[in-house]
N, C-alpha and C. Protein backbone atom coordinates (compact mmCIF):
# COMPACT_ATOMS: atom_id res chain seq x y z
N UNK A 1 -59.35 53.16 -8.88
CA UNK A 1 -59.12 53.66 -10.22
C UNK A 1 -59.72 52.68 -11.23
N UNK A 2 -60.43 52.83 -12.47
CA UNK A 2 -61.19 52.29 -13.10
C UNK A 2 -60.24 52.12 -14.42
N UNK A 3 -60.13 50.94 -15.12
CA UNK A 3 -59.56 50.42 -16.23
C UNK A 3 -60.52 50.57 -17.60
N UNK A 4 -60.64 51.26 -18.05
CA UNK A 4 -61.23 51.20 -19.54
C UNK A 4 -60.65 50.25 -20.65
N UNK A 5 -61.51 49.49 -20.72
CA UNK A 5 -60.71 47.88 -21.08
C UNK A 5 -61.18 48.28 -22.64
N UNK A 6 -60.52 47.59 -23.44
CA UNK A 6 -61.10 47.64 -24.90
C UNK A 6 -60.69 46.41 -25.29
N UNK A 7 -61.70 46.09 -26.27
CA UNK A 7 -61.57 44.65 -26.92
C UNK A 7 -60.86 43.75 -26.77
N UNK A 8 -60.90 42.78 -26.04
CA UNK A 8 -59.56 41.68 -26.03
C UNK A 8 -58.33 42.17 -25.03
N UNK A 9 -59.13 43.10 -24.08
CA UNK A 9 -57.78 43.54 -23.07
C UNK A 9 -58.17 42.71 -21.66
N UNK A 10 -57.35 42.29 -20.84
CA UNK A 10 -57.60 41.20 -19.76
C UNK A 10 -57.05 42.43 -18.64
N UNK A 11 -57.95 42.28 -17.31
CA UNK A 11 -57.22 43.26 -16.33
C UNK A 11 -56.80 41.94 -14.63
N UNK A 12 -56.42 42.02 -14.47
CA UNK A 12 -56.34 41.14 -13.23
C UNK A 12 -57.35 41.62 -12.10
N UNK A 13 -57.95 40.47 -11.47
CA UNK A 13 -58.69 40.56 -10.27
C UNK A 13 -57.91 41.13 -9.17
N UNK A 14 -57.20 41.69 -8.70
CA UNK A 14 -56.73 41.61 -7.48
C UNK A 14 -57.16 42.95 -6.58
N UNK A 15 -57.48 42.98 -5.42
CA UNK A 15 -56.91 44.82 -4.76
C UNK A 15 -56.42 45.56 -5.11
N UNK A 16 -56.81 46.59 -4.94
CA UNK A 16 -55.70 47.83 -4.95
C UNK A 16 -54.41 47.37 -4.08
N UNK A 17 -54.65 46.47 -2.65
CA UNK A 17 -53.73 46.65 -1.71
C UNK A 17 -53.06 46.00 -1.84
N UNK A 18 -52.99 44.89 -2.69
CA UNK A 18 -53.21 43.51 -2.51
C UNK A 18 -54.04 42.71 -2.08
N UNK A 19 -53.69 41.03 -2.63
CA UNK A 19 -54.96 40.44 -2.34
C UNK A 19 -55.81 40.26 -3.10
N UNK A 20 -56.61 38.63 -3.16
CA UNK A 20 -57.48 38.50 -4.02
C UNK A 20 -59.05 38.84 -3.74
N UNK A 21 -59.52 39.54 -4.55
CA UNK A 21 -60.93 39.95 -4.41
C UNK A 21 -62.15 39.03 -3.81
N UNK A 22 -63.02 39.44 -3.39
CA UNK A 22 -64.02 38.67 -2.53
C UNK A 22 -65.25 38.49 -3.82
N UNK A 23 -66.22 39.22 -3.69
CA UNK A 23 -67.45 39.35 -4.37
C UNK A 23 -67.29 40.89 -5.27
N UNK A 24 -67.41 40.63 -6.70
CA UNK A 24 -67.58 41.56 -7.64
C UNK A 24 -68.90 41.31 -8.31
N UNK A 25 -69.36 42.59 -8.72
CA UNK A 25 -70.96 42.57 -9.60
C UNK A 25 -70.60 43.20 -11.36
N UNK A 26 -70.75 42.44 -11.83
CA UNK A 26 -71.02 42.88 -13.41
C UNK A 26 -72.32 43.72 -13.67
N UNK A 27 -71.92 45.37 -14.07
CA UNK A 27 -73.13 46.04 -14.17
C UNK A 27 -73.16 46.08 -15.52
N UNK A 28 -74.57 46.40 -15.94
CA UNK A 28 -74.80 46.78 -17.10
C UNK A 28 -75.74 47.86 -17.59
N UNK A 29 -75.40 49.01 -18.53
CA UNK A 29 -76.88 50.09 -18.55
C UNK A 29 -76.69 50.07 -19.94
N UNK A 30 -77.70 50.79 -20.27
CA UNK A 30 -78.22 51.06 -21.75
C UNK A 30 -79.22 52.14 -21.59
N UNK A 31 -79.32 52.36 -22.76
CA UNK A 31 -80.51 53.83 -23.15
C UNK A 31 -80.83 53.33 -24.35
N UNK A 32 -82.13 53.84 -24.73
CA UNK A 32 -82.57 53.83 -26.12
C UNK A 32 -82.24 55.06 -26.43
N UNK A 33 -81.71 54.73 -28.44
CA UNK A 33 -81.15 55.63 -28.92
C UNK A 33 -81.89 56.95 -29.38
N UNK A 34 -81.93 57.86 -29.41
CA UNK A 34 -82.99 58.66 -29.62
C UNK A 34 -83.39 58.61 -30.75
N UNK A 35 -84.18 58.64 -31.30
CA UNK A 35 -85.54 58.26 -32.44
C UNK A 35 -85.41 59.60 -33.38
N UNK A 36 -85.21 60.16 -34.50
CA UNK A 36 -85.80 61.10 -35.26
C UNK A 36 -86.59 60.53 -36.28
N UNK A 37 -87.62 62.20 -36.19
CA UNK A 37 -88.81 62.25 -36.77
C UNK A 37 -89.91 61.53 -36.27
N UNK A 38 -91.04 62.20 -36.27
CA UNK A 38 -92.29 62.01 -35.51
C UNK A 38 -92.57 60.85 -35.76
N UNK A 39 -92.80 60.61 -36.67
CA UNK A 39 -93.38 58.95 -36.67
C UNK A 39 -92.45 57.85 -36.07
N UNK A 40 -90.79 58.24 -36.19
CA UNK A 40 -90.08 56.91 -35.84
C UNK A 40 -90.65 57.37 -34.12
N UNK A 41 -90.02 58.61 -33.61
CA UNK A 41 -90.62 58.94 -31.83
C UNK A 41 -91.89 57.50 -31.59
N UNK A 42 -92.74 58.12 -32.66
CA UNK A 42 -94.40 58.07 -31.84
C UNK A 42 -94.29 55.92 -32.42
N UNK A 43 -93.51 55.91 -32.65
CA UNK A 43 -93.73 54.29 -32.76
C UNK A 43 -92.33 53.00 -31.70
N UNK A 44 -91.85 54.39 -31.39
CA UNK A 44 -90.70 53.99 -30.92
C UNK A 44 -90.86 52.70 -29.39
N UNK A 45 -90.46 51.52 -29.46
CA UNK A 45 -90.80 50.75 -28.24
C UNK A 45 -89.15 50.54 -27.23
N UNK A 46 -89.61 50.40 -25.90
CA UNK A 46 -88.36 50.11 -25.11
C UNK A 46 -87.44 48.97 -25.46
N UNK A 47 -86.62 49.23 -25.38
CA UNK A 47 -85.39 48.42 -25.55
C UNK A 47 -85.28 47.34 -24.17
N UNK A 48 -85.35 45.87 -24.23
CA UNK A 48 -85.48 45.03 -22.91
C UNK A 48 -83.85 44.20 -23.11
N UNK A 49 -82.67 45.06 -22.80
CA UNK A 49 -81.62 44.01 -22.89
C UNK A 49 -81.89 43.27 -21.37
N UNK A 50 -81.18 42.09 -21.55
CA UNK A 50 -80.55 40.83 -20.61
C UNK A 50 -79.68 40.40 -20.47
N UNK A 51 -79.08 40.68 -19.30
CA UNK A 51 -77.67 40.34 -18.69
C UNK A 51 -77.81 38.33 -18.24
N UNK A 52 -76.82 38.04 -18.68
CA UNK A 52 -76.81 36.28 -18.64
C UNK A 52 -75.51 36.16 -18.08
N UNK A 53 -75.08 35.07 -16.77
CA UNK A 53 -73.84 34.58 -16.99
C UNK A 53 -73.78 33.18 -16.58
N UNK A 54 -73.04 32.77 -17.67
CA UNK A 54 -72.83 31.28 -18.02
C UNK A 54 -71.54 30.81 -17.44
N UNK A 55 -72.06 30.01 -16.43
CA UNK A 55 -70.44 29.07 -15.99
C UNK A 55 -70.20 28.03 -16.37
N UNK A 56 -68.06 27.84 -16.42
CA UNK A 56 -68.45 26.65 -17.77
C UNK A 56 -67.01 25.79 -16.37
N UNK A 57 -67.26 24.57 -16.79
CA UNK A 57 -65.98 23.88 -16.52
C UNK A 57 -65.37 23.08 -17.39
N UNK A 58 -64.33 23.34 -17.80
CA UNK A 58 -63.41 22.69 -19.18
C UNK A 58 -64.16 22.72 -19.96
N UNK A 59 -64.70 24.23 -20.58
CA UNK A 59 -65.44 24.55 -21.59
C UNK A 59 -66.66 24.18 -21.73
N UNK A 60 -67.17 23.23 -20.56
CA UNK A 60 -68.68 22.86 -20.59
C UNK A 60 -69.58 23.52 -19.87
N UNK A 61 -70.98 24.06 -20.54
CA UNK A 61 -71.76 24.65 -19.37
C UNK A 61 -72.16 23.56 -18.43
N UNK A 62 -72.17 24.43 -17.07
CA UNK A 62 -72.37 23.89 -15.72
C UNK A 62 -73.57 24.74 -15.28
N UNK A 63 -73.93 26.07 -15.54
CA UNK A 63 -75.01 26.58 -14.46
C UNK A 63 -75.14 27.56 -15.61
N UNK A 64 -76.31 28.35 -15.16
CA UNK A 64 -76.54 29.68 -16.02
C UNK A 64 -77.57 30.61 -15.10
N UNK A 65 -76.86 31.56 -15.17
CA UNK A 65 -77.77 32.62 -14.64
C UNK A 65 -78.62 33.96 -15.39
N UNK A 66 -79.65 34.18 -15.28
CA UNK A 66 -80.44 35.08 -16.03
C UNK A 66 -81.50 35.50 -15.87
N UNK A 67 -82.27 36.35 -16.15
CA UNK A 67 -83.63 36.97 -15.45
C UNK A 67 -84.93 35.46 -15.04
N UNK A 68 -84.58 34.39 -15.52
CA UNK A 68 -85.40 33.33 -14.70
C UNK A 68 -84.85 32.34 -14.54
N UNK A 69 -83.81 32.23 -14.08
CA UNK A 69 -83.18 31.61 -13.00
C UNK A 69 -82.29 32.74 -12.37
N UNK A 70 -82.39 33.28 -11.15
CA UNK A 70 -81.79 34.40 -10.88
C UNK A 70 -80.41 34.24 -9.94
N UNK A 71 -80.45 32.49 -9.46
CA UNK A 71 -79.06 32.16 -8.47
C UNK A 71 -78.78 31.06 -9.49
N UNK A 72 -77.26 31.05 -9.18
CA UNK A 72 -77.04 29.72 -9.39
C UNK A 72 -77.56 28.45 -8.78
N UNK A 73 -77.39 27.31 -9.11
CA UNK A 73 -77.41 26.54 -7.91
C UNK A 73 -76.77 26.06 -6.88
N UNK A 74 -75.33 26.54 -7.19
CA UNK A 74 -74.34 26.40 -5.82
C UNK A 74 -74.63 27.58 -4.89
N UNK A 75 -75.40 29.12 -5.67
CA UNK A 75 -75.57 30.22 -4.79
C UNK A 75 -74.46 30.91 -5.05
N UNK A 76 -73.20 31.08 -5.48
CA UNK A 76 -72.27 31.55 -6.19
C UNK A 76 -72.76 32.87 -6.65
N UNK A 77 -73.39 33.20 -7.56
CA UNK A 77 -73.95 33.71 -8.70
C UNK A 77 -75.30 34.29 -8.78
N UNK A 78 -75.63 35.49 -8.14
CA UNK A 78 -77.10 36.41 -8.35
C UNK A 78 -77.33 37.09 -9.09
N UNK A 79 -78.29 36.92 -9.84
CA UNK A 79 -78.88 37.79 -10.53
C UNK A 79 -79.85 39.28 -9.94
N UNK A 80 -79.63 40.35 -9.77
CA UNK A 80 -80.80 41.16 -9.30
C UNK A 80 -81.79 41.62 -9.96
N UNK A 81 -82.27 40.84 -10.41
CA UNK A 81 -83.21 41.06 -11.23
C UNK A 81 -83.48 41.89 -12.84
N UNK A 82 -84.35 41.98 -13.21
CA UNK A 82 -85.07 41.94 -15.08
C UNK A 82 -85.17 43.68 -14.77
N UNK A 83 -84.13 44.47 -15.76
CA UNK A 83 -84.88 45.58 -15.92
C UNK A 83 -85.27 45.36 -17.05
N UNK A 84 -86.45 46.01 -17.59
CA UNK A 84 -87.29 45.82 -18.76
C UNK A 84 -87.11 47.60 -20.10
N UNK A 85 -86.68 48.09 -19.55
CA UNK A 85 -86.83 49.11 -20.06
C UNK A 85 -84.74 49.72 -20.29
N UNK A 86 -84.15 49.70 -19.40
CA UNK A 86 -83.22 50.30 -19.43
C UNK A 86 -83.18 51.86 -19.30
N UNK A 87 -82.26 52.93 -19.49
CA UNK A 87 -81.94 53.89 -19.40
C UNK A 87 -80.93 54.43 -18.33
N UNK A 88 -80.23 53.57 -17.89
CA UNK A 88 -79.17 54.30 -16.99
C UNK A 88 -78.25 54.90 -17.85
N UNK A 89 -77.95 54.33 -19.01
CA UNK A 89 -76.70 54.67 -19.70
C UNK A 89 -75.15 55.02 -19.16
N UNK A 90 -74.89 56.38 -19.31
CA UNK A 90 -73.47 56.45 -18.55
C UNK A 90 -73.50 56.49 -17.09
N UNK A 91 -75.02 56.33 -16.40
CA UNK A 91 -75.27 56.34 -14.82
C UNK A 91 -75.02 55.11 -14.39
N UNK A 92 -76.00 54.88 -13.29
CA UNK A 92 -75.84 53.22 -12.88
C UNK A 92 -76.43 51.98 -13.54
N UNK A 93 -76.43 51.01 -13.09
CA UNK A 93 -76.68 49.74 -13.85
C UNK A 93 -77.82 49.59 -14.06
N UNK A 94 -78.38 49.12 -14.71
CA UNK A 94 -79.69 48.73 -15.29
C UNK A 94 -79.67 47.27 -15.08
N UNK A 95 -79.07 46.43 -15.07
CA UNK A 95 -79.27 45.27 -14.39
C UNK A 95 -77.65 44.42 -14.00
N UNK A 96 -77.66 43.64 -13.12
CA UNK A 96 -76.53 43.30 -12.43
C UNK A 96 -76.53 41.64 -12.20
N UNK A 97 -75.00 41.47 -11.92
CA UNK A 97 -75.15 40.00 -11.89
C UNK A 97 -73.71 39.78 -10.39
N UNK A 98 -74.17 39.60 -9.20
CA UNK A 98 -73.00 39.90 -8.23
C UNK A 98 -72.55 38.15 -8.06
N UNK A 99 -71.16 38.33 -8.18
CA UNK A 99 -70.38 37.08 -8.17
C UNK A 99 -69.30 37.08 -7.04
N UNK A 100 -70.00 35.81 -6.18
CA UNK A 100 -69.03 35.55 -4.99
C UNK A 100 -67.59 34.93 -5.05
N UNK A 101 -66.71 35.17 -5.67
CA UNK A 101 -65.39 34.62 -6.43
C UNK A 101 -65.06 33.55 -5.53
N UNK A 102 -64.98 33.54 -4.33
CA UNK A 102 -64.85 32.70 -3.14
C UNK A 102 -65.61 31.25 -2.40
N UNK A 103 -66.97 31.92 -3.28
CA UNK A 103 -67.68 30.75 -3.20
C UNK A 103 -68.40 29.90 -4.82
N UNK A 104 -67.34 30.28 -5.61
CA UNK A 104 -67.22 30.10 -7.01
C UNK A 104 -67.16 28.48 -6.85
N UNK A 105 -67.42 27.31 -7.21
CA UNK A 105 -67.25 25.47 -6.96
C UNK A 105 -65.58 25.31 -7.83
N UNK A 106 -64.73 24.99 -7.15
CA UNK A 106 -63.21 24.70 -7.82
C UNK A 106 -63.53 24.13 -9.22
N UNK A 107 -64.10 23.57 -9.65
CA UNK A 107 -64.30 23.10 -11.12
C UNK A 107 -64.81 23.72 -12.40
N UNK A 108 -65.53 25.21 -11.98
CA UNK A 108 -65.99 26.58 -12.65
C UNK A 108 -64.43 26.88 -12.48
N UNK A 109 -63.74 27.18 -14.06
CA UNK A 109 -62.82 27.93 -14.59
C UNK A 109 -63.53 28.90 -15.27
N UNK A 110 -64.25 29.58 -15.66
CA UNK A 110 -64.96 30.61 -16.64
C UNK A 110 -66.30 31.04 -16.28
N UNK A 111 -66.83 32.54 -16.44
CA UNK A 111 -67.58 32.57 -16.04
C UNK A 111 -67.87 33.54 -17.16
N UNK A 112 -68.85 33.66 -18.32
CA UNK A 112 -68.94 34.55 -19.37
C UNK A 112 -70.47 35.31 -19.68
N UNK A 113 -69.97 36.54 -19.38
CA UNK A 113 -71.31 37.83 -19.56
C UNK A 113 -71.89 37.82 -20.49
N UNK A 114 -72.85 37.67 -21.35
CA UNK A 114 -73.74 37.69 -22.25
C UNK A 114 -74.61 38.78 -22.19
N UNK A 115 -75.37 40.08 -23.29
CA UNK A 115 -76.05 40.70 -22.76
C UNK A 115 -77.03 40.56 -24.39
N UNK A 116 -78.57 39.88 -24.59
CA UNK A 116 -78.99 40.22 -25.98
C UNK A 116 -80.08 41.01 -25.56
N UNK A 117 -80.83 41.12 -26.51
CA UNK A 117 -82.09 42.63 -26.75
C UNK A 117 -83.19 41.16 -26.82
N UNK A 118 -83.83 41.16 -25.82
CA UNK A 118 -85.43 40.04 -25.95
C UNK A 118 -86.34 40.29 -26.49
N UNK A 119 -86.44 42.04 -26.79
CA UNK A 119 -87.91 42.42 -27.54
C UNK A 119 -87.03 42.70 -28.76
N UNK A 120 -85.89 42.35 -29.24
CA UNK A 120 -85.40 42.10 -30.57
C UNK A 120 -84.83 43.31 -31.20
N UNK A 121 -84.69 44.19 -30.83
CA UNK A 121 -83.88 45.49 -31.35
C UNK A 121 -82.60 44.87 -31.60
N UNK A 122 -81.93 46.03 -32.59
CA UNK A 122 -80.48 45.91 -32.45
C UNK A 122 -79.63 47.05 -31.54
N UNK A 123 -78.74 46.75 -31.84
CA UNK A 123 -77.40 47.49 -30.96
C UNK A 123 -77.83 49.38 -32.04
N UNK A 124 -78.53 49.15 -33.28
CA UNK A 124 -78.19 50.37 -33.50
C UNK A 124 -79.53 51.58 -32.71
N UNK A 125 -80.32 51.10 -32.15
CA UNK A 125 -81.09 51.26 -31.31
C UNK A 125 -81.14 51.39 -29.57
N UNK A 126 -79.72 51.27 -29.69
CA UNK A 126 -79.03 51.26 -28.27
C UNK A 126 -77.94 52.03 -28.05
N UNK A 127 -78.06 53.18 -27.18
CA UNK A 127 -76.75 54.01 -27.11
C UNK A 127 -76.01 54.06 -25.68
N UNK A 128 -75.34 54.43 -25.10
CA UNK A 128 -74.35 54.46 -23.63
C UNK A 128 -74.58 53.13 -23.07
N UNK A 129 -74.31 51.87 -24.40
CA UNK A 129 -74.39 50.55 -23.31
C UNK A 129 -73.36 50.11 -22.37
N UNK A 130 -72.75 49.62 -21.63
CA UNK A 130 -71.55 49.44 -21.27
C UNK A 130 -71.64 48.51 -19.89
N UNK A 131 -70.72 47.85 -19.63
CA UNK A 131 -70.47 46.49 -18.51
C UNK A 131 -69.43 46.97 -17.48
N UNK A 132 -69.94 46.91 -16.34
CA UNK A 132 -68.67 47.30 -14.95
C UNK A 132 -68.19 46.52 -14.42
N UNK A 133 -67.06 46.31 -14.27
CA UNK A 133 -66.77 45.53 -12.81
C UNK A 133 -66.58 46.54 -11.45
N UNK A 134 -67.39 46.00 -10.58
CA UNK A 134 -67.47 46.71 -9.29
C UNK A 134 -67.14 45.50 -8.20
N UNK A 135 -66.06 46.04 -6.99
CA UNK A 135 -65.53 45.44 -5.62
C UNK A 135 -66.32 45.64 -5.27
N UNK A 136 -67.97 44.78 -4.69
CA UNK A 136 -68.75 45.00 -3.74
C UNK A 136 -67.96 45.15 -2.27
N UNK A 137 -67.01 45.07 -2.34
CA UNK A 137 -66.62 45.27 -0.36
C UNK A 137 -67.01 46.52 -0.18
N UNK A 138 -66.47 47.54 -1.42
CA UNK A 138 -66.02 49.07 -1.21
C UNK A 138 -66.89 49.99 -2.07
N UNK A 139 -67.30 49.64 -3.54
CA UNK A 139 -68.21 49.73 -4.18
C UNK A 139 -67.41 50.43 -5.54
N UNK A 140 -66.21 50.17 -5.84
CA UNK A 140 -65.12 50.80 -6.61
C UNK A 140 -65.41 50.63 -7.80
N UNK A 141 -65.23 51.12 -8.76
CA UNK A 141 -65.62 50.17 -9.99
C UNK A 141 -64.21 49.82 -10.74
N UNK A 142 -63.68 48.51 -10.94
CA UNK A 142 -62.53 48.46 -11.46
C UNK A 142 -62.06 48.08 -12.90
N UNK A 143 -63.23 48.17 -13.81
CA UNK A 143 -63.28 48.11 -15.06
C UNK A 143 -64.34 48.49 -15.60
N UNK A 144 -64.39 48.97 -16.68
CA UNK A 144 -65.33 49.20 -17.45
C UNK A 144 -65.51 48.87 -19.03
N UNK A 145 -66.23 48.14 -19.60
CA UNK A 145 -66.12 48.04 -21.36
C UNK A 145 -67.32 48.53 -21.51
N UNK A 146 -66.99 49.68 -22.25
CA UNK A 146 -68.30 50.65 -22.74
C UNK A 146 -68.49 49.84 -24.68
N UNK A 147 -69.78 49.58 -25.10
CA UNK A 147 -70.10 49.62 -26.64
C UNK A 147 -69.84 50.35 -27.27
N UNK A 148 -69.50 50.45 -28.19
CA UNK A 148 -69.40 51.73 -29.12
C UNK A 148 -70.14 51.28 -30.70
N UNK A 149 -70.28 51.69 -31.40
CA UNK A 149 -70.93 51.71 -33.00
C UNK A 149 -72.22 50.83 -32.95
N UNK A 150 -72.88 50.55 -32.05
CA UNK A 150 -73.97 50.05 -32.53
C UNK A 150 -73.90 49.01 -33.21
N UNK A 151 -74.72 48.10 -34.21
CA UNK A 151 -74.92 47.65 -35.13
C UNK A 151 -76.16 46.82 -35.25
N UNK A 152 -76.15 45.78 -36.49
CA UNK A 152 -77.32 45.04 -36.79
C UNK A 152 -77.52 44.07 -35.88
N UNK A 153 -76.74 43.55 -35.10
CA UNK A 153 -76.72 42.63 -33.77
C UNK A 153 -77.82 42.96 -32.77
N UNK A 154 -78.17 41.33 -32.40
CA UNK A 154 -79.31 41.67 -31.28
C UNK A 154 -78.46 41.13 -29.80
N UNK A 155 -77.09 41.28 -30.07
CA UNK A 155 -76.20 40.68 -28.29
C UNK A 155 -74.98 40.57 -28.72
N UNK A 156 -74.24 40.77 -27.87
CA UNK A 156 -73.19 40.91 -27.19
C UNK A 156 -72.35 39.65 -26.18
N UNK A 157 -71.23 39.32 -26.58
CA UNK A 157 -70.81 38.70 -25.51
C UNK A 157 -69.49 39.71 -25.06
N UNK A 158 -69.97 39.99 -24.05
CA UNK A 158 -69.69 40.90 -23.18
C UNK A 158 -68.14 40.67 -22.47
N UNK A 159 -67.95 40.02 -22.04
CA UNK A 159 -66.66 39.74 -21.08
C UNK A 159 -66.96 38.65 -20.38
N UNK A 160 -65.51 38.08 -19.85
CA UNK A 160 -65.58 36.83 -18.95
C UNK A 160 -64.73 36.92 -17.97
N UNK A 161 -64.97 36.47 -16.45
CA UNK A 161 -64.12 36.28 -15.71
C UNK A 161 -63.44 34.85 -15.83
N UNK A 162 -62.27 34.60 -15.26
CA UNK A 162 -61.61 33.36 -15.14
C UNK A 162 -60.56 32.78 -14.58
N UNK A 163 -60.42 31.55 -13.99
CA UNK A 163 -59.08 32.09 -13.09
C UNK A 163 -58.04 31.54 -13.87
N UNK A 164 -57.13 32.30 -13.14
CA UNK A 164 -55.70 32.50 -12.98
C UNK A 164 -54.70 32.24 -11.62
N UNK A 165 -54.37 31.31 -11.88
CA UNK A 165 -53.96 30.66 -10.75
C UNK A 165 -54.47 30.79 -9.67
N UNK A 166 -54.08 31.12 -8.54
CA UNK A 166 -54.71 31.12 -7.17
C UNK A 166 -56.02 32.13 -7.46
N UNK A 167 -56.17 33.32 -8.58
CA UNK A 167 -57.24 34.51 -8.70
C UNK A 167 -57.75 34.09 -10.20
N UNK A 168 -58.10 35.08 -10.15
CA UNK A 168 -59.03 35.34 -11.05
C UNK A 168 -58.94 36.86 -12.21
N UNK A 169 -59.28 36.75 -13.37
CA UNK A 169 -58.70 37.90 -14.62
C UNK A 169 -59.71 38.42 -15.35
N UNK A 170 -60.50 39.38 -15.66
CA UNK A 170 -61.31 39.35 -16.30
C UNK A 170 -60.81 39.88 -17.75
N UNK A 171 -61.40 39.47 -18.87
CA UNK A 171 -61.24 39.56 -20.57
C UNK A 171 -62.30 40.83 -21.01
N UNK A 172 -62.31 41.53 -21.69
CA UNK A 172 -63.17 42.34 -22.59
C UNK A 172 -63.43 41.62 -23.37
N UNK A 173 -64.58 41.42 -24.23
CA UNK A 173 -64.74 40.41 -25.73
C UNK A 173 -65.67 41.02 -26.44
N UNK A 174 -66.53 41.52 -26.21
CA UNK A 174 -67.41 42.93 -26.83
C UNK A 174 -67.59 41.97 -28.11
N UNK A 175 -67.74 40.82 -28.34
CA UNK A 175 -68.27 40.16 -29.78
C UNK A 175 -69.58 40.37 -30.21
N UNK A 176 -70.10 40.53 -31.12
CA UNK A 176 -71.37 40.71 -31.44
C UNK A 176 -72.04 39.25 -32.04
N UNK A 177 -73.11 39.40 -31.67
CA UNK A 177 -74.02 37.89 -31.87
C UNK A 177 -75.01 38.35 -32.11
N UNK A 178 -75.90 37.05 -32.70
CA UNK A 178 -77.61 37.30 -33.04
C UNK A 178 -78.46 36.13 -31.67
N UNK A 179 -79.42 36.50 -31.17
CA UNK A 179 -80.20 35.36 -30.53
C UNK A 179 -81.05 36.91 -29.42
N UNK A 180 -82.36 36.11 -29.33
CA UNK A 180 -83.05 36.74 -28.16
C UNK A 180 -82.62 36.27 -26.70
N UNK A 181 -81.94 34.97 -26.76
CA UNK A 181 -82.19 34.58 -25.32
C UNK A 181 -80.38 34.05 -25.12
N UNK A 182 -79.90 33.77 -23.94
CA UNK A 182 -78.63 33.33 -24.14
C UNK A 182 -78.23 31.71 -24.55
N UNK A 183 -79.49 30.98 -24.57
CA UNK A 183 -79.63 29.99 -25.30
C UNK A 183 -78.58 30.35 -26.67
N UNK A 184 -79.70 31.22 -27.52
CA UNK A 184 -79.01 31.40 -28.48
C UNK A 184 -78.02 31.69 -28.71
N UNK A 185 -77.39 31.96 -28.15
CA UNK A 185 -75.93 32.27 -27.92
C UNK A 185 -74.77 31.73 -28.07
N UNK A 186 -75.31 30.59 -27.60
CA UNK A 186 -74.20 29.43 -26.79
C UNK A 186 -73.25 29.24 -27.74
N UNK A 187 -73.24 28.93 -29.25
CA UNK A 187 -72.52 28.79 -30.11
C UNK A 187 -71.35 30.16 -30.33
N UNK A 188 -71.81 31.09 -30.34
CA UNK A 188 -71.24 32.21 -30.12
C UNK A 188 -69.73 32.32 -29.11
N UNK A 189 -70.91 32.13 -27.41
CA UNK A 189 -70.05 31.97 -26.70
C UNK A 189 -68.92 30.74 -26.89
N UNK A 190 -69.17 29.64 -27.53
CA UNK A 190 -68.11 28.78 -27.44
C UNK A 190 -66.67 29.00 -27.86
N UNK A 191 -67.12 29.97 -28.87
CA UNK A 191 -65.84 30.38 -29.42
C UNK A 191 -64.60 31.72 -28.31
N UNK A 192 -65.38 31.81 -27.88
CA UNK A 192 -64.76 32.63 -26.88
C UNK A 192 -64.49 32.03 -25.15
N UNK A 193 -64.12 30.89 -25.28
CA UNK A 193 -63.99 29.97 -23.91
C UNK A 193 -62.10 29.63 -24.11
């Protein structure tokens, strides 16, 4: 069963059965928004969002993952690669980031989704964006934070996983930010650690 998380709502990691989760993937899709009138169509360019996730320990970055660096360096943390274009929207992911919770390094408390626009669009140029959590064991999806309103923003900080005692919780944060790369970001993200 899938949780439709909204802003600032936290869902717990665990099973359906119980039990703490193994490996989950953060999906992400987007569409470009449809264009009116001929000239906006005929000038219209693809939308290139980027999925980033930044691991922090006691609020400090430790690793970062993103279309060029695609593992962590503990291996924790994959990236599957750069879609450049997008369009899954309410379908499947357009790009993914699968996280081994288990082989997470004990000193990573946080692990935070970032998603900005690299060829520089904003969010109002972007429609059915939205972030999954999926149980790779089974392929379930157990959360979802869909975007809503667009705006002048070129990113998103998206959600964070983090633990919670023996597990792990994930946050909605849907904040809006400016930066092409998750560099830019970082200030952003701090406030949300």
């Amino acid at each position: 069963m899938t949780i439709n998380l909204t802003k600032g709502q936290q869902v717990s990691l665990t099973k359906s059965g119980g039990g703490e989760l193994g490996v989950v993937r953060m999906g992400l899709g987007w569409k470009s928004a449809p264009r009116k009138g001929f000239l906006a169509r005929l000038t219209a360019r693809d939308i290139d969002l980027d999925a980033s996730a930044v691991l922090f320990a006691g609020g400090q970055p430790q690793d970062v993952v993103f279309f060029q660096h695609l593992t962590s360096d503990d291996g924790s943390v994959q990236h599957t690669g750069d879609n450049r274009v997008g369009g899954a929207g309410e379908g499947g992911d357009d790009e993914s980031i699968v996280v081994d919770l288990r082989r997470v390094p004990a000193h990573v408390d946080q692990i935070v989704f970032t998603v900005n626009s690299f060829t520089g669009q904003t969010f109002e140029e972007v429609e059915a964006a939205f972030c999954r959590l999926v149980d790779e064991s089974n392929g379930q999806e157990l959360a979802r934070y869909t975007l809503t309103g667009g705006g002048r923003h070129t990113a998103q900080i998206m959600a964070k996983v983090q633990r919670a005692g023996a597990g792990w919780q994930m946050t909605a944060i849907g904040a809006a930010a400016d930066g092409r790369t998750f560099q830019d970001l970082m200030p952003a993200v701090a406030q949300h650690l």
